[in-house]
Protein backbone atom coordinates (compact mmCIF):
# COMPACT_ATOMS: atom_id res chain seq x y z
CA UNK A 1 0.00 0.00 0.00
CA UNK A 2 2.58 2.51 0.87
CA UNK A 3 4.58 1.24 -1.89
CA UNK A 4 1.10 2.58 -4.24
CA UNK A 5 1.00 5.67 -2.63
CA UNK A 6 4.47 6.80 -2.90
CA UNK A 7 4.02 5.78 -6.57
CA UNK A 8 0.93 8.05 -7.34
CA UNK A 9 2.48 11.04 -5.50
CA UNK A 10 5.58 10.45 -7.66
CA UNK A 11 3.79 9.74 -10.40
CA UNK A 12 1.51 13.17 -10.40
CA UNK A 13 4.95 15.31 -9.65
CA UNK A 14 6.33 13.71 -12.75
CA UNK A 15 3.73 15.20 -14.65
CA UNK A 16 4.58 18.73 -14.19
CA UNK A 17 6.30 19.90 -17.16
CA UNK A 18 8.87 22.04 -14.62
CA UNK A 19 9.58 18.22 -13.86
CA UNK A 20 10.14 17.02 -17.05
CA UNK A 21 12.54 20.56 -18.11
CA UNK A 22 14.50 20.53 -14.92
CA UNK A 23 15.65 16.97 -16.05
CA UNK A 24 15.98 17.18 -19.42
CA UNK A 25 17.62 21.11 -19.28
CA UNK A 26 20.97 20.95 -21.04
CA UNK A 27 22.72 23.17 -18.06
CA UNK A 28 19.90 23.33 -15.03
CA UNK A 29 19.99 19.82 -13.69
CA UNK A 30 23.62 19.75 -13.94
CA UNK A 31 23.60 23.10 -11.88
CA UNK A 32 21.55 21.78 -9.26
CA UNK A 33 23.29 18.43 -8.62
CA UNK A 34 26.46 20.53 -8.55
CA UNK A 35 25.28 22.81 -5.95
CA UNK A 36 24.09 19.77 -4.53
CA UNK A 37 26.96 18.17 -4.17
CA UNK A 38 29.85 21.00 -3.27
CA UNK A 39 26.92 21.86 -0.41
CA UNK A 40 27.23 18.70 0.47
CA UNK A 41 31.31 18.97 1.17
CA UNK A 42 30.52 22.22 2.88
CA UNK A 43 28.31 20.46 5.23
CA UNK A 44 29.81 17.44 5.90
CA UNK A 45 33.55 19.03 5.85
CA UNK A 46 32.09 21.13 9.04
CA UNK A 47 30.12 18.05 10.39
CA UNK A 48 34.11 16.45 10.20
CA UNK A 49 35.86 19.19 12.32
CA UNK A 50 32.92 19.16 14.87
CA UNK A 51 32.83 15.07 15.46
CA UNK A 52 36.10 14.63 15.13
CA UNK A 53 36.75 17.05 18.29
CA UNK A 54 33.06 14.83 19.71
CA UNK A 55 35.25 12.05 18.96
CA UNK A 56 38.44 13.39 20.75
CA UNK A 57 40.93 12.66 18.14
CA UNK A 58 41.39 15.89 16.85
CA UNK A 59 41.26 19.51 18.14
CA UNK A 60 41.41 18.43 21.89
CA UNK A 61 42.88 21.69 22.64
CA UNK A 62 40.02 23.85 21.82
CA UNK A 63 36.85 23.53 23.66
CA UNK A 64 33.98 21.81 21.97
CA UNK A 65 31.57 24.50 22.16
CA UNK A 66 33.76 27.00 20.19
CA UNK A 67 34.52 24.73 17.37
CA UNK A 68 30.30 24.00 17.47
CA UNK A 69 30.19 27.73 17.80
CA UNK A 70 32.23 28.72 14.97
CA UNK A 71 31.24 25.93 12.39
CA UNK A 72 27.42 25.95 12.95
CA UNK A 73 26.58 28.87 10.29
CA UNK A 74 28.73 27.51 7.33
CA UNK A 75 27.11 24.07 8.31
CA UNK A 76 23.67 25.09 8.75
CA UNK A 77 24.27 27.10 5.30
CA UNK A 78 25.40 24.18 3.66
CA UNK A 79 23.08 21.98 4.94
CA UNK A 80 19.78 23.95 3.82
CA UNK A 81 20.94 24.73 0.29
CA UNK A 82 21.96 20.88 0.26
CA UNK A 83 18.27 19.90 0.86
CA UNK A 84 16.82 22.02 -1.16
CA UNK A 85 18.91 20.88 -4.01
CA UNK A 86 18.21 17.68 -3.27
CA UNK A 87 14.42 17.93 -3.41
CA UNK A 88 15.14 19.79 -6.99
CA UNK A 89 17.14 16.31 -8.12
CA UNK A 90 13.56 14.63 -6.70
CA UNK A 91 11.55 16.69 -8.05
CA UNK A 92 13.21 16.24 -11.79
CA UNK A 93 12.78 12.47 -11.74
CA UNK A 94 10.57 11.57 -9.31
CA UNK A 95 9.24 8.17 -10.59
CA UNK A 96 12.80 6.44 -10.37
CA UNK A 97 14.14 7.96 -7.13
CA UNK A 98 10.86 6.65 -5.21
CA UNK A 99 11.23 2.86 -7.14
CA UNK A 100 14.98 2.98 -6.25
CA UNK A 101 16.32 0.82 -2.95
CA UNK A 102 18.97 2.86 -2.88
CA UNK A 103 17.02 6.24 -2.37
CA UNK A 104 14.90 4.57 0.19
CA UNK A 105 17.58 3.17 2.29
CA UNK A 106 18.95 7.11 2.05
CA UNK A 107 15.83 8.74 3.20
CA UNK A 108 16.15 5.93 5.84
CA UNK A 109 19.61 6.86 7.21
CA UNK A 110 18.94 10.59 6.18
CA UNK A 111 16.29 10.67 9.40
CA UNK A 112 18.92 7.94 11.65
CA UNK A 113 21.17 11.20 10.72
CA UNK A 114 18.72 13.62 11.79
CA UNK A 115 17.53 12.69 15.02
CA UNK A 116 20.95 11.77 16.07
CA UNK A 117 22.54 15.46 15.35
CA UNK A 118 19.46 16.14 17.23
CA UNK A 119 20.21 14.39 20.27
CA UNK A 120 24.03 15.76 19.69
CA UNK A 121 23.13 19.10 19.66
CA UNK A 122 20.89 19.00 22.44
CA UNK A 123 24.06 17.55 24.35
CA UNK A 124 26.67 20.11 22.98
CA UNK A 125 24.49 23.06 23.77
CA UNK A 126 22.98 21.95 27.36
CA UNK A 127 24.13 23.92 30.37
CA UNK A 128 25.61 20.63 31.74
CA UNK A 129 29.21 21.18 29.42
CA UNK A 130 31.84 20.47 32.46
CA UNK A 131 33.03 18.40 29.79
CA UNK A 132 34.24 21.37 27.36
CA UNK A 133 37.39 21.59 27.65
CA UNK A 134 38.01 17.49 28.34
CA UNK A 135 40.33 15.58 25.53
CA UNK A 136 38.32 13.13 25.85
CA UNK A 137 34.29 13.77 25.77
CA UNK A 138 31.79 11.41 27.76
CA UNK A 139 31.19 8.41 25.90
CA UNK A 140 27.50 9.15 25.25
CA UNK A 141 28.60 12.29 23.06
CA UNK A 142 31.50 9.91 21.66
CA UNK A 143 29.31 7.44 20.46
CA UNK A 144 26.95 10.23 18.76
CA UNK A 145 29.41 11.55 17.19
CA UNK A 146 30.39 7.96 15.49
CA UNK A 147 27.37 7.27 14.68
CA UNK A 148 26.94 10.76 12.96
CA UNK A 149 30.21 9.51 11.01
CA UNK A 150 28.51 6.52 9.99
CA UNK A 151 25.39 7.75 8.90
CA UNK A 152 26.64 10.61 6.92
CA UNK A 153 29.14 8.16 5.35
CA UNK A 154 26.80 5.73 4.21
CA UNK A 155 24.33 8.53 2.99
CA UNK A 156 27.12 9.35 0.58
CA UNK A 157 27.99 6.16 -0.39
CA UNK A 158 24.03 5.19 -0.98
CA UNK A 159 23.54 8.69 -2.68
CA UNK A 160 26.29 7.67 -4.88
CA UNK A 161 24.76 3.96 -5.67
CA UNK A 162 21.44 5.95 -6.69
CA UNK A 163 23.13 6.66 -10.48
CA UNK A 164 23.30 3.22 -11.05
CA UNK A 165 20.71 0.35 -12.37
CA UNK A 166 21.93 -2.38 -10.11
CA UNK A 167 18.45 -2.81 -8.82
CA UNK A 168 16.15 -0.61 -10.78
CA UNK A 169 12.67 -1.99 -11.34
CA UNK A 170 12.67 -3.30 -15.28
CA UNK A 171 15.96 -5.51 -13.95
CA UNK A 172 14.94 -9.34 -12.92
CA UNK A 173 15.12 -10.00 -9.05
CA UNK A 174 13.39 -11.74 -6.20
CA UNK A 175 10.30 -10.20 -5.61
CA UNK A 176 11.52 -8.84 -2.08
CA UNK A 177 13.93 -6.50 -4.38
CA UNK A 178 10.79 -5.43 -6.41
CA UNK A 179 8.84 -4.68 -2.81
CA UNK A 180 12.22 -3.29 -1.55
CA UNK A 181 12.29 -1.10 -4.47
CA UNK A 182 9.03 0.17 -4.63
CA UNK A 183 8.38 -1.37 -8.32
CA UNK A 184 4.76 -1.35 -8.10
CA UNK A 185 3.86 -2.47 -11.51
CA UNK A 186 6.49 -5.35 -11.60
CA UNK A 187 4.57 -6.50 -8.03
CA UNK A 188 1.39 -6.84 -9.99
CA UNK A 189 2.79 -9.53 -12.09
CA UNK A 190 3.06 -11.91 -9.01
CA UNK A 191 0.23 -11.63 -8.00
């Protein structure tokens, strides 16, 4: 069912003809995965700095909160343009992203990401910071900050995967790949 819906509300954005120029414009598309990506290396080259100090391996002579301090406009910058972008790239080709595993498994660490800076911000900007000036961070903002690594990492590396046809819905697989997917016409054949 969700699989159906996510198909029709793809399927009526891809019939916007803004849709259908964004993709096939000779220069705009390219623009906007561009800024999409050098946003992207904005953000996440702050994100570095700030959980690399979490992690304390790097930095451990300036207090967290400054480094948080000084990075969070740039990252904040880079973060919002980087969204927007990316809901331009889904916007221009709408039906694929929503039948591709690999965009679903993104969205899916894209929130894990989300809620954990969450929780890490909410811990680097509580008035409990005796911590601040530490080497070495409490484990609980340690392990946030690792698993902000590892998100963002495989978020990249997923993103990446999305440009290829390894599992894209007019391939043969097991039908879990078609559910997986989202290939809602394929589905109907099994049934």
């Amino acid at each position: 069912m969700l699989n159906e819906l996510l198909f029709k509300f793809a399927s009526w954005l891809d019939t916007f003809q803004s849709s259908t120029d964004l993709h096939e414009s000779l220069y705009m598309y390219a623009w906007v995965e561009s800024t999409h990506v050098l946003t992207l290396m904005l953000f996440l080259g702050m994100l570095l700095v700030i959980d690399l100090r979490l992690l304390g391996v790097a930095f451990t002579d300036v207090a967290a909160s400054k480094i948080v301090e000084r990075l969070d406009k740039p990252m904040m910058i880079g973060f919002v343009v980087m969204v927007i972008s990316g809901m331009l790239l889904f916007y221009a080709i709408p039906v694929r992203s929503t039948q591709s595993i690999w965009f679903r498994i993104k969205v899916v660490l894209l929130i894990g990401a989300g809620i954990n800076a969450f929780l890490i911000r909410n811990m680097t900007r509580s008035t409990d910071m005796a911590w601040d000036n530490d080497p070495k961070p409490p484990k609980r903002i340690r392990v946030g900050a690792g698993l902000s690594l590892a998100l963002w990492t495989g978020v990249i590396a997923v993103g990446r995967s999305m440009a290829y046809d390894w599992w894209d819905c007019h391939k043969e697989m097991p039908y879990f790949m078609y559910w997986a997917a989202g290939c809602v016409n394929e589905m109907a054949a099994y049934e």
